[in-house]
C-alpha atoms as a PDB file:
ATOM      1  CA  UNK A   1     -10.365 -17.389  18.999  1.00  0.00           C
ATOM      2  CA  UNK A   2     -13.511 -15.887  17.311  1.00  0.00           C
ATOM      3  CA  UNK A   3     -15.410 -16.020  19.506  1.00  0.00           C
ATOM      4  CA  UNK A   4     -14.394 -11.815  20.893  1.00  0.00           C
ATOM      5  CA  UNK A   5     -14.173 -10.919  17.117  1.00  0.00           C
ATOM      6  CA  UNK A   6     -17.525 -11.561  16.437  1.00  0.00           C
ATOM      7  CA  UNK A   7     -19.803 -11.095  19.129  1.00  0.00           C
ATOM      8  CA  UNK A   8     -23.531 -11.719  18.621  1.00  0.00           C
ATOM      9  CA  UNK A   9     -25.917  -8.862  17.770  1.00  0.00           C
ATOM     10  CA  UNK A  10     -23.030  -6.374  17.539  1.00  0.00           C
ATOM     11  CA  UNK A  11     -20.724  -5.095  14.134  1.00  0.00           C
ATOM     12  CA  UNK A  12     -17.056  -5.410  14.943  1.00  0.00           C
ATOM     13  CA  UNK A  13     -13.997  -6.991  13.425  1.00  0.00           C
ATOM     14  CA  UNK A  14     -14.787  -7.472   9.758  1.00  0.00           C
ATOM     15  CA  UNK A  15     -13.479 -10.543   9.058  1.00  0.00           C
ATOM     16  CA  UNK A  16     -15.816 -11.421   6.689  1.00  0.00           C
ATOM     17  CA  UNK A  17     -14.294  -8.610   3.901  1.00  0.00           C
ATOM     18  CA  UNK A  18     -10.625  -9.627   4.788  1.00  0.00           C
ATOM     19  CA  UNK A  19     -11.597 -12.955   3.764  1.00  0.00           C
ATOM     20  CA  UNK A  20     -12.922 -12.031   0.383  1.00  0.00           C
ATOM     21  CA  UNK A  21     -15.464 -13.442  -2.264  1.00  0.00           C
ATOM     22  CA  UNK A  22     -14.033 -16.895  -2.711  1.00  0.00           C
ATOM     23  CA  UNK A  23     -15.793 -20.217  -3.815  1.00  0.00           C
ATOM     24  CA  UNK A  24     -14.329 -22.272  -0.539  1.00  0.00           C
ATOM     25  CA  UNK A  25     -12.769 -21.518   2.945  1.00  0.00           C
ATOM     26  CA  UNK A  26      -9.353 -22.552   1.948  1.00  0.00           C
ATOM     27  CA  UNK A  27      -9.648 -19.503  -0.626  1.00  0.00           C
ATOM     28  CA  UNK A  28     -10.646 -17.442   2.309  1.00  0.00           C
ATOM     29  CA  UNK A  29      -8.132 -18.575   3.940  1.00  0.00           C
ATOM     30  CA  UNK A  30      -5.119 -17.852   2.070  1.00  0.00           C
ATOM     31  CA  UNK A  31      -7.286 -13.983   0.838  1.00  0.00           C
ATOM     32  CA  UNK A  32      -6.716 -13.402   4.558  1.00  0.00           C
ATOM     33  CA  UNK A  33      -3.166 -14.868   4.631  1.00  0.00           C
ATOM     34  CA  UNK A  34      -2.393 -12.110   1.799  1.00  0.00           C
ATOM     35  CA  UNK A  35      -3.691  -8.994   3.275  1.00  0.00           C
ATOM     36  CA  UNK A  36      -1.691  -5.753   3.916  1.00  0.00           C
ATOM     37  CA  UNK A  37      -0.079  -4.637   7.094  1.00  0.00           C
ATOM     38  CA  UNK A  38      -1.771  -1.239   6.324  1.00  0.00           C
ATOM     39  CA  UNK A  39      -5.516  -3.059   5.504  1.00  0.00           C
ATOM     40  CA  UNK A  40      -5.488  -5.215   8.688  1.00  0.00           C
ATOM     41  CA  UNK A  41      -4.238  -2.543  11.062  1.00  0.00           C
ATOM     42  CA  UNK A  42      -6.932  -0.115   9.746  1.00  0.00           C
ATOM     43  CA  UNK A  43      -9.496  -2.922  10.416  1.00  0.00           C
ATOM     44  CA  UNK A  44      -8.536  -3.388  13.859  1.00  0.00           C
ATOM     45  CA  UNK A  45      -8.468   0.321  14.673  1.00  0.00           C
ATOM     46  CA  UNK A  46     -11.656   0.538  13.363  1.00  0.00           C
ATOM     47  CA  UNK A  47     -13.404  -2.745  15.020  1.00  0.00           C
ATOM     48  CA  UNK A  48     -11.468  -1.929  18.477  1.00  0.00           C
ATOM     49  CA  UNK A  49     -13.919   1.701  18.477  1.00  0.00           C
ATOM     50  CA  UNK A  50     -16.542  -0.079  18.059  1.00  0.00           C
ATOM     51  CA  UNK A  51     -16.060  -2.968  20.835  1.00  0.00           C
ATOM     52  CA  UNK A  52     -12.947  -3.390  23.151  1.00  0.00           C
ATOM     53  CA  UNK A  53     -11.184  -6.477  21.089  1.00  0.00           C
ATOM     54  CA  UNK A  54      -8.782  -8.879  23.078  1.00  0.00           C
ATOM     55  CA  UNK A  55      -4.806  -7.974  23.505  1.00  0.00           C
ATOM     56  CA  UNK A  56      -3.339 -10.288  20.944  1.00  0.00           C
ATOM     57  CA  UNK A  57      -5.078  -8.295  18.022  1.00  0.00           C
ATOM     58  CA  UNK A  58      -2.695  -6.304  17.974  1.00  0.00           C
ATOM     59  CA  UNK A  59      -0.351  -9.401  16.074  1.00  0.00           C
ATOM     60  CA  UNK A  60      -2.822  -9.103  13.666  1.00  0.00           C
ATOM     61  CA  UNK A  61      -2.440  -5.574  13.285  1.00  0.00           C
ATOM     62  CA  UNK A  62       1.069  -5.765  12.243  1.00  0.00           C
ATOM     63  CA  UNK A  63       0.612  -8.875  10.384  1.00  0.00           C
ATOM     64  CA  UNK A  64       2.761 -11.055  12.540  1.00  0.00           C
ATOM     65  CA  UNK A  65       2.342 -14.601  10.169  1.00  0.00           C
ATOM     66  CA  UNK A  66       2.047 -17.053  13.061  1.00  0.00           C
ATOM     67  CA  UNK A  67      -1.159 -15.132  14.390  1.00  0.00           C
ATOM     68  CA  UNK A  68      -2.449 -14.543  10.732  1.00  0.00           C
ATOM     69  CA  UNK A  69      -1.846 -18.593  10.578  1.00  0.00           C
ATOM     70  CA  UNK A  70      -3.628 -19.410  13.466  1.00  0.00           C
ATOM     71  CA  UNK A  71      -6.556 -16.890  12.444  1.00  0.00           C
ATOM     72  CA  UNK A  72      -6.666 -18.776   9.342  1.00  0.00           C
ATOM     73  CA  UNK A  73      -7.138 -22.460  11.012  1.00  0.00           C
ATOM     74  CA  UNK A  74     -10.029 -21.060  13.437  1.00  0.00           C
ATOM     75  CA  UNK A  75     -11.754 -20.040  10.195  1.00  0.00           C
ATOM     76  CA  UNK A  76     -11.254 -23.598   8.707  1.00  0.00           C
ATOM     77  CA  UNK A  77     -12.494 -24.698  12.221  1.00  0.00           C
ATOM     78  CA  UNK A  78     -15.452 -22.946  12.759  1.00  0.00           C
ATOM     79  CA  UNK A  79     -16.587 -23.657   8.827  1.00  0.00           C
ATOM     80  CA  UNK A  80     -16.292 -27.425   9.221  1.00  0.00           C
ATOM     81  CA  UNK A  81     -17.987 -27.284  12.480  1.00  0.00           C
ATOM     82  CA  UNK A  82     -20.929 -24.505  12.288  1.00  0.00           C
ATOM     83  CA  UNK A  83     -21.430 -24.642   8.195  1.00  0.00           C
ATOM     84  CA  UNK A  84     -20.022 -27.626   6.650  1.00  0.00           C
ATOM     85  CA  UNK A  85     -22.932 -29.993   8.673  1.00  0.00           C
ATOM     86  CA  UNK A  86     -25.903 -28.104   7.084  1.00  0.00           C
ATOM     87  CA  UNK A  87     -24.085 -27.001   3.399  1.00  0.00           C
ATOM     88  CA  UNK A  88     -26.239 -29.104   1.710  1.00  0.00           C
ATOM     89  CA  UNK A  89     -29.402 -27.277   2.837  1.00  0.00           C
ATOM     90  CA  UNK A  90     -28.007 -23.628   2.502  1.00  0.00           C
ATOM     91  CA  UNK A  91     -26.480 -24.514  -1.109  1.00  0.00           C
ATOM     92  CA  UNK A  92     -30.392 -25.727  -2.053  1.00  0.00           C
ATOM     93  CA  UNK A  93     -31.548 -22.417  -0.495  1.00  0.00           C
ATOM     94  CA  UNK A  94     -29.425 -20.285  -2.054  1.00  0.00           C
ATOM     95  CA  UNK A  95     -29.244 -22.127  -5.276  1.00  0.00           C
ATOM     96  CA  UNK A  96     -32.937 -21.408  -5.361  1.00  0.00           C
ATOM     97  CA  UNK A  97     -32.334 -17.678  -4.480  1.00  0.00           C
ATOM     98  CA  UNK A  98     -29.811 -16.957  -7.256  1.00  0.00           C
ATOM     99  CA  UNK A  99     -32.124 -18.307  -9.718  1.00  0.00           C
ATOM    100  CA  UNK A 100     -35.011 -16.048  -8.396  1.00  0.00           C
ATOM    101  CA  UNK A 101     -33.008 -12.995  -9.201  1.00  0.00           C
ATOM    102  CA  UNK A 102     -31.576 -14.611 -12.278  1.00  0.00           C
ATOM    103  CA  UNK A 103     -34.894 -14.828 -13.610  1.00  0.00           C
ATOM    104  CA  UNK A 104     -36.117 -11.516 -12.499  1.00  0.00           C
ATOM    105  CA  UNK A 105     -33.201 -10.344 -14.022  1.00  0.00           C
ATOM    106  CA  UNK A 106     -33.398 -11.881 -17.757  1.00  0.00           C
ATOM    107  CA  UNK A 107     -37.143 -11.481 -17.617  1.00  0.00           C
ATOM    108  CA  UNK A 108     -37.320  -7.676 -16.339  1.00  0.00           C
ATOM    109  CA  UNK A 109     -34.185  -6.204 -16.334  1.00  0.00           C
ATOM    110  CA  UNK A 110     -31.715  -4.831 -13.735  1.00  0.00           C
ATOM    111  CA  UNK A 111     -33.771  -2.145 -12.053  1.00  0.00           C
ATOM    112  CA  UNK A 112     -36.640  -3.915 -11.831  1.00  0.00           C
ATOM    113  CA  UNK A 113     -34.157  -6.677  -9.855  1.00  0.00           C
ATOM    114  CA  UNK A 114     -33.073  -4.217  -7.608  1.00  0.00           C
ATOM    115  CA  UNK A 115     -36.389  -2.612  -6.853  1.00  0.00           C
ATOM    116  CA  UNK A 116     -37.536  -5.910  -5.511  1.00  0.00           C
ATOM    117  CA  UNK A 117     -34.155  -7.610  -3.779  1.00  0.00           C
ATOM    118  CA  UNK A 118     -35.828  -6.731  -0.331  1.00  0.00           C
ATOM    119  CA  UNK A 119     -38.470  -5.158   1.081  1.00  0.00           C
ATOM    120  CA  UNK A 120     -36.616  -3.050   3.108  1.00  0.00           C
ATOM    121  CA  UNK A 121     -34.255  -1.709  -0.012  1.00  0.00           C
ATOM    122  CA  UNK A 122     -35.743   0.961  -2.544  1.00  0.00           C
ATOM    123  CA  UNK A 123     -34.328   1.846  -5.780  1.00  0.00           C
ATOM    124  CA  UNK A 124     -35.033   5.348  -6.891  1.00  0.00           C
ATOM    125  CA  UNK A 125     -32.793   5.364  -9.700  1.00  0.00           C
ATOM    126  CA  UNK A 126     -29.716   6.706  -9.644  1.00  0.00           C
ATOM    127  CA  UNK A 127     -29.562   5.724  -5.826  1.00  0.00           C
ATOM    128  CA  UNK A 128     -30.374   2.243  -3.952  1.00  0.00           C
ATOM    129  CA  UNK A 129     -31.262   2.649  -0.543  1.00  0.00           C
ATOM    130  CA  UNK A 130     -30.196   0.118   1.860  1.00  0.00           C
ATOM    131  CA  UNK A 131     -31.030   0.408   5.911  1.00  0.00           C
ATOM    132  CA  UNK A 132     -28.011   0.588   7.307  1.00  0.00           C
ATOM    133  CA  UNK A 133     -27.392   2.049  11.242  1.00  0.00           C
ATOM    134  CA  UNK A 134     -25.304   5.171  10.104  1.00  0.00           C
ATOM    135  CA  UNK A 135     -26.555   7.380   7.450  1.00  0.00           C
ATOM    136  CA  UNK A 136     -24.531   8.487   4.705  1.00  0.00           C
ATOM    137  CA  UNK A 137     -24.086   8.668   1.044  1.00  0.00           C
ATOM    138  CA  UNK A 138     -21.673   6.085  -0.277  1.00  0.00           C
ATOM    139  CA  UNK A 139     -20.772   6.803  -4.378  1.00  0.00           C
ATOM    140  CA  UNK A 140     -19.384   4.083  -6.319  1.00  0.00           C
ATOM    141  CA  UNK A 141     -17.713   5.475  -9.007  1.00  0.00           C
ATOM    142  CA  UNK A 142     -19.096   3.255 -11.368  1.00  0.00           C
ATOM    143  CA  UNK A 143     -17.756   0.124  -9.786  1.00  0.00           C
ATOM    144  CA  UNK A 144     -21.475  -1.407  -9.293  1.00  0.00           C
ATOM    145  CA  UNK A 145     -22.506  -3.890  -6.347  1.00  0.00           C
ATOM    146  CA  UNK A 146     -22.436  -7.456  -6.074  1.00  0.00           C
ATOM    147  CA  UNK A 147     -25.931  -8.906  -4.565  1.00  0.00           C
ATOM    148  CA  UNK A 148     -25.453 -11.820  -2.271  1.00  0.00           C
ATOM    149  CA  UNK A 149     -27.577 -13.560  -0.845  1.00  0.00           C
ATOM    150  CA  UNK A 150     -27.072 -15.379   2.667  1.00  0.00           C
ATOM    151  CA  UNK A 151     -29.130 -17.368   5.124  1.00  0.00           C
ATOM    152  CA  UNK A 152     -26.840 -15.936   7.821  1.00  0.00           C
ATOM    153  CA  UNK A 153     -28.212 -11.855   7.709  1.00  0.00           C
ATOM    154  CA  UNK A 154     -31.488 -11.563   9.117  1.00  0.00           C
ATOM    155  CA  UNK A 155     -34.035  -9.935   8.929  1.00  0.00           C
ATOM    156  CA  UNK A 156     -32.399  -7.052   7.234  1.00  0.00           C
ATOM    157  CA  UNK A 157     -29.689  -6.844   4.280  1.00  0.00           C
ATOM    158  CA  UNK A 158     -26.461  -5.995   4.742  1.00  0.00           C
ATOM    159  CA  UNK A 159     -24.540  -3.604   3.051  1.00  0.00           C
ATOM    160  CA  UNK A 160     -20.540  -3.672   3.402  1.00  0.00           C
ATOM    161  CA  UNK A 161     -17.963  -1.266   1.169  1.00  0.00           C
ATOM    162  CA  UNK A 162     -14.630  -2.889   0.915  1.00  0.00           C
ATOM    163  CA  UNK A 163     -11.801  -0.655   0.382  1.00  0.00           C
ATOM    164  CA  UNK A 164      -8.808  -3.297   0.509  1.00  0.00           C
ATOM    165  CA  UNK A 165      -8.458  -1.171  -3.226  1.00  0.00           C
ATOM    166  CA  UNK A 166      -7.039   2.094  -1.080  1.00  0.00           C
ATOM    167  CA  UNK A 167      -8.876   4.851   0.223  1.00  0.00           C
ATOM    168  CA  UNK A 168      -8.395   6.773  -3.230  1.00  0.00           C
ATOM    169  CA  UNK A 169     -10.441   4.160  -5.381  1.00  0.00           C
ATOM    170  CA  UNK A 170     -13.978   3.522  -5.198  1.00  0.00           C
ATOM    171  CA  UNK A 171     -14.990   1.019  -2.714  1.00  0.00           C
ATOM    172  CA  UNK A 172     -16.335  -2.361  -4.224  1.00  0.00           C
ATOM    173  CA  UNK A 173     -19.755  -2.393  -3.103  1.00  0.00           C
ATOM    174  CA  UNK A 174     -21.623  -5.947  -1.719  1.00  0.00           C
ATOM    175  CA  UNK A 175     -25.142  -5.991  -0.675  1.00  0.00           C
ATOM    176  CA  UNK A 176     -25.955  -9.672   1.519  1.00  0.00           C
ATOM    177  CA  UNK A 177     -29.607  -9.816   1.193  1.00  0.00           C
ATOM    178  CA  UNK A 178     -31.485 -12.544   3.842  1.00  0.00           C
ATOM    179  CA  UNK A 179     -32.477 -15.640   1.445  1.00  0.00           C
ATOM    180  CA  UNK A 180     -36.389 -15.688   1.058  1.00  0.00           C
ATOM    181  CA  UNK A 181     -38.041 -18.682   3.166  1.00  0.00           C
ATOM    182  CA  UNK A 182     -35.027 -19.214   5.699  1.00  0.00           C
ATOM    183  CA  UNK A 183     -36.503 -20.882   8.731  1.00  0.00           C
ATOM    184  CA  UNK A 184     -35.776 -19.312  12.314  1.00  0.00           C
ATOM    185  CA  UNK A 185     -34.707 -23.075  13.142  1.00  0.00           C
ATOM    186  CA  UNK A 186     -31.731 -23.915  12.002  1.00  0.00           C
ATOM    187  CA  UNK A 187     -31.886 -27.175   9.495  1.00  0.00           C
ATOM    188  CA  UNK A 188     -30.882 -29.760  11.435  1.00  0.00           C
ATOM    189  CA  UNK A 189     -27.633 -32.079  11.138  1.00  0.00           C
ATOM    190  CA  UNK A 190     -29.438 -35.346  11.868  1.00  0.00           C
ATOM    191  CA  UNK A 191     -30.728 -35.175   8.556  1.00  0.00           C
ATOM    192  CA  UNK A 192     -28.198 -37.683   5.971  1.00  0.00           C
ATOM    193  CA  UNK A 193     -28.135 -36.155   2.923  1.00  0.00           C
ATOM    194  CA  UNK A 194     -26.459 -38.556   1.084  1.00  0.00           C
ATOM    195  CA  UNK A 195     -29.994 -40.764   2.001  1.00  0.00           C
ATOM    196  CA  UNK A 196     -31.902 -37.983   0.648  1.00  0.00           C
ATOM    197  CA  UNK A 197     -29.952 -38.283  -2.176  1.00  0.00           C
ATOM    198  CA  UNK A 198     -30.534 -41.386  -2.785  1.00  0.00           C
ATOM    199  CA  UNK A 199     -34.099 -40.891  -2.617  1.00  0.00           C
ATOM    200  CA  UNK A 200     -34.345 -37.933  -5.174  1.00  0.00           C
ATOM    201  CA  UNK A 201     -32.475 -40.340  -7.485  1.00  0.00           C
ATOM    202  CA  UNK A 202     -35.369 -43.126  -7.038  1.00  0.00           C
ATOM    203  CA  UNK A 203     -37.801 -41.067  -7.644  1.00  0.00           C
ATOM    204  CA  UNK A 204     -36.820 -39.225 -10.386  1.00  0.00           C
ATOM    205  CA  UNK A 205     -33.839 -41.681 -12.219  1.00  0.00           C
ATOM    206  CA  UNK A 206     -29.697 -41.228 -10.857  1.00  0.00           C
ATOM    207  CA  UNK A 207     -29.185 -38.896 -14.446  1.00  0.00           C
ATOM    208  CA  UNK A 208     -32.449 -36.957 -13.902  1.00  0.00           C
ATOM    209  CA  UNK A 209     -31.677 -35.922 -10.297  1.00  0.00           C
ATOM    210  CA  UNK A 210     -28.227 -34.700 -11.765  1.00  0.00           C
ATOM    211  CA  UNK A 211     -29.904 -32.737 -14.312  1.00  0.00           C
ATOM    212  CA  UNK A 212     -32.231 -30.856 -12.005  1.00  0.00           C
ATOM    213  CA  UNK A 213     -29.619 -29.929  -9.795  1.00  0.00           C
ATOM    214  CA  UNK A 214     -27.308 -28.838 -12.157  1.00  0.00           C
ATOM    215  CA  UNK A 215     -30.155 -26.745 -13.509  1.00  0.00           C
ATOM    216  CA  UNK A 216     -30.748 -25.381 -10.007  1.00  0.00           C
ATOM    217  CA  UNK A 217     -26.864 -24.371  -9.779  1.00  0.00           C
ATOM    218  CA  UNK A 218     -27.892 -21.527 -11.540  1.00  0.00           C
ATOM    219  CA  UNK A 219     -29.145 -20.399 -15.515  1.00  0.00           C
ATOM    220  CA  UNK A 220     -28.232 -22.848 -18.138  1.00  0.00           C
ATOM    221  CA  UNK A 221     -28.370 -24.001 -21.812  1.00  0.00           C
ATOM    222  CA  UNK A 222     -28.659 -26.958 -23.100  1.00  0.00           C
ATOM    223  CA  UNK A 223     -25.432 -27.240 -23.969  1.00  0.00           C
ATOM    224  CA  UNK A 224     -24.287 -26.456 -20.671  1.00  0.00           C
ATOM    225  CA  UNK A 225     -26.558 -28.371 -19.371  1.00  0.00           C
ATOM    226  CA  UNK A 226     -24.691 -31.034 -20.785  1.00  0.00           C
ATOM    227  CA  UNK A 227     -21.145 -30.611 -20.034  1.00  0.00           C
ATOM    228  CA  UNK A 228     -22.370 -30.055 -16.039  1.00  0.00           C
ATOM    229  CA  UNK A 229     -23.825 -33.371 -15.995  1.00  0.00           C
ATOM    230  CA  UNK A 230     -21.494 -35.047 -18.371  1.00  0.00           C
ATOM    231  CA  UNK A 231     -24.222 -36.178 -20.797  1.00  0.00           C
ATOM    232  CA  UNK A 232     -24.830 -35.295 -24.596  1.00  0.00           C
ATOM    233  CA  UNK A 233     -26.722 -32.754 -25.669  1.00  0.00           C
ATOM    234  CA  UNK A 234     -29.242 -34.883 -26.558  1.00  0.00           C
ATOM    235  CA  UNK A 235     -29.978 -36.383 -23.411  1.00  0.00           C
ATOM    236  CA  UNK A 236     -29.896 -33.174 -21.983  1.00  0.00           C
ATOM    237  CA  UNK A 237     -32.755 -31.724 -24.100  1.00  0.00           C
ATOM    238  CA  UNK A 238     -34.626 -34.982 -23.328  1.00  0.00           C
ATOM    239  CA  UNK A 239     -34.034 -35.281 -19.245  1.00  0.00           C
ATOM    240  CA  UNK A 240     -34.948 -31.056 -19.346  1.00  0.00           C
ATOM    241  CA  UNK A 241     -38.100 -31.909 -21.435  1.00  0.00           C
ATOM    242  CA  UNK A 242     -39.445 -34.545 -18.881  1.00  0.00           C
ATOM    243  CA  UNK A 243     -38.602 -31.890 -16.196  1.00  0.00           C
ATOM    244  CA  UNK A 244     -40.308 -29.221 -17.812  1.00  0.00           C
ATOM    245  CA  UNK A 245     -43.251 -31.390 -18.263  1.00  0.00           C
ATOM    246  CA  UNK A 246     -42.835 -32.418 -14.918  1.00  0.00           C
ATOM    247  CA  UNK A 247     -43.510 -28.640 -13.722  1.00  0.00           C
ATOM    248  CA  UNK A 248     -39.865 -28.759 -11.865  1.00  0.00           C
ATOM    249  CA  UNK A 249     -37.652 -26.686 -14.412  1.00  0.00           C
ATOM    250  CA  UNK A 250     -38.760 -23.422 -16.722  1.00  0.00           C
ATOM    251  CA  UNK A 251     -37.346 -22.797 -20.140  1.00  0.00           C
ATOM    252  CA  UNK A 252     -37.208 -20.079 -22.536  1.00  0.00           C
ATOM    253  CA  UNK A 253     -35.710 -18.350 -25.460  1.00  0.00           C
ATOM    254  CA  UNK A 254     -32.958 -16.160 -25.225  1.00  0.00           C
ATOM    255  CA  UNK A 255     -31.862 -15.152 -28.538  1.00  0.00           C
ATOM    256  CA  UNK A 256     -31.222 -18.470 -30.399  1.00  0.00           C
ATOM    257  CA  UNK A 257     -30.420 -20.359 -27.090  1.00  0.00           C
ATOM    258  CA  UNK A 258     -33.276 -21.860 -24.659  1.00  0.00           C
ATOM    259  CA  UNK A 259     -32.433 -21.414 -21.196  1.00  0.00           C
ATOM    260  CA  UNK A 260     -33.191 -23.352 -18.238  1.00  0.00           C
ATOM    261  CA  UNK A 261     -33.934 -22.908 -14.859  1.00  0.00           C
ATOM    262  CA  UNK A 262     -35.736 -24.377 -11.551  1.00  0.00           C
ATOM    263  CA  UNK A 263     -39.022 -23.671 -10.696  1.00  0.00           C
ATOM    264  CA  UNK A 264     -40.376 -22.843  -7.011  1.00  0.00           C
ATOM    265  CA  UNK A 265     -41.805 -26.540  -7.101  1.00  0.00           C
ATOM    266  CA  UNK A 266     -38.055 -28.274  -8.557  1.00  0.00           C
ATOM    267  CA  UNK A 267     -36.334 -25.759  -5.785  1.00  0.00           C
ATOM    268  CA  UNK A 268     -38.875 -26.993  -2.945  1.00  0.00           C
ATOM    269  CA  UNK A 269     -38.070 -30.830  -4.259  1.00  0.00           C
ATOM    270  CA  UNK A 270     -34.174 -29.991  -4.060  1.00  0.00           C
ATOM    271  CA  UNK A 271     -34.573 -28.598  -0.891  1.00  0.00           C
ATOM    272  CA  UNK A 272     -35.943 -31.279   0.612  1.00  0.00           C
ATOM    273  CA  UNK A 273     -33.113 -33.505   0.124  1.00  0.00           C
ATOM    274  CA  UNK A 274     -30.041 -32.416  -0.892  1.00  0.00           C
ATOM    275  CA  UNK A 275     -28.622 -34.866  -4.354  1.00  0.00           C
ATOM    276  CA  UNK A 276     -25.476 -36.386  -3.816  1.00  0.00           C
ATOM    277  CA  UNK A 277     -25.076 -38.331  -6.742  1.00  0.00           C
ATOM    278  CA  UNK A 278     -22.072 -39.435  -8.723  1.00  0.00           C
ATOM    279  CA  UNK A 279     -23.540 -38.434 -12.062  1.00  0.00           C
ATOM    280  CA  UNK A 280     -22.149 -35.477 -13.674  1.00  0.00           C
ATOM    281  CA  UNK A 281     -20.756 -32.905 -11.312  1.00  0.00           C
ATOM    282  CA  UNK A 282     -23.623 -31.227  -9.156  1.00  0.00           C
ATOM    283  CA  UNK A 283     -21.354 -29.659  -6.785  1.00  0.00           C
ATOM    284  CA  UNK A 284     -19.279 -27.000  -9.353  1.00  0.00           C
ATOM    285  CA  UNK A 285     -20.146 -23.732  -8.963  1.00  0.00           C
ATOM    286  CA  UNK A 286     -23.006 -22.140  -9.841  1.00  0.00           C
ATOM    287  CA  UNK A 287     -23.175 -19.355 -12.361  1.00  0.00           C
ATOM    288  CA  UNK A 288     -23.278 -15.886 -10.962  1.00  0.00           C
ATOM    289  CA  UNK A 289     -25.698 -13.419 -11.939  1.00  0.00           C
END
């Protein structure tokens, strides 16, 4: 069912804004389950220019529910059987990537992020320029843009303008910029990452694995530190001091709270194998930037 909307090497139906910034594909789901009449029929319009889309769009132009529905459980489909296989390497990766710009971030400051998100993007303040196949000025009326990385855009970033808001509000701005160090291969499935897991926890202790992967979930204190892996505060400061001695986490001073993150050589060890330990909760979200 996809398959037409999303044909390789070419833009057309933009299924990817309809389904929102969520944290899971059941939120994506149920974003696209909620969508306007007037917001899907635009899309289709739009995407149906660009590449001849099959009849039965048209149900999703006037929001007919059982197509919507049935939309919705190819998306659930296709996650668990093109993502869901290799999520733990692409959460390592981009675990890794968020903390990059995190640090470039609290270390430099915002334009100095955005002057280096890509070698293909240039910031010449007020304006970021993005390669994009049609040329135009987009203005954001002050709404900002949301950087995301993704191991699916290559090699160049992707810039998208969602105006689910209406036509008369600035569009919310997101900019999907490839994740550095992305093989061309794709990971592959045969790996068990729950093995790998196992063997990060060997090496390094079950609580101490838990600790540097909750660092690598994204910027952290201590004290957060703590209540991600379900330890005391204590323990926290000590597992993060081993780490840091180790060479796999950073930390620094931020006001009067130290702040921790991965290194290149803790995100190359978490790359490598995926934890999937039962300390602590590894797998909430990480922190945006």
């Amino acid at each position: 069912m996809l398959a037409p909307l999303l044909p390789p090497h070419a833009l057309s139906f933009d299924l990817f804004t309809l389904c929102g910034l969520t944290g899971s594909v059941e939120g994506a789901v149920e974003n696209l389950r909620t969508r306007t009449a007037v917001r899907l029929s635009a899309e289709v319009a739009y995407a149906d220019a660009l590449a001849p889309l099959p009849r039965w769009i048209r149900h999703i132009a006037e929001a007919d529910r059982e197509y919507i529905d049935l939309l919705g459980v190819a998306v659930s489909r296709a996650h668990r059987a093109i993502v869901a296989p290799y999520w733990p390497q692409i959460q390592a990766r981009l675990n890794a990537e968020r903390a990059g710009h995190g640090r470039a971030l609290l270390n430099f400051g915002v334009e100095h992020m955005l002057a280096n998100l890509h070698p293909a993007v240039r910031w010449r303040p007020p304006v970021l320029e993005v390669p994009s196949p049609c040329e135009a000025d987009r203005h954001l009326g002050g709404r900002g843009i949301v950087v995301i990385p993704s191991v699916f855009c290559r090699p160049l970033p992707i810039p998208v303008l969602d105006y689910s808001a209406g036509e008369d509000e600035p569009p919310e701005a997101w900019l999907f910029v490839p994740a550095a160090g992305v093989p061309d291969a794709s990971p592959s499935p045969l790996t068990d990452p729950v093995a790998d897991g196992r063997a990060l926890a060997t090496l390094l202790g079950r609580t101490r694995a838990a600790v540097l992967r909750a660092v690598a979930a994204g910027p952290v204190t201590t004290s957060g530190l703590a209540r991600r892996v379900g330890v005391s505060i204590s323990a926290a400061s000590q597992h993060a001091g081993v780490l840091r001695e180790a060479g796999l986490i950073a930390t620094q001073r931020v006001g009067k709270a130290v702040l921790h993150t991965t290194t290149t050589t803790g995100e190359t060890l978490l790359a490598g194998g995926a934890f999937d330990g039962t300390t602590g909760s590894p797998g909430d979200p990480p922190t945006p930037i």
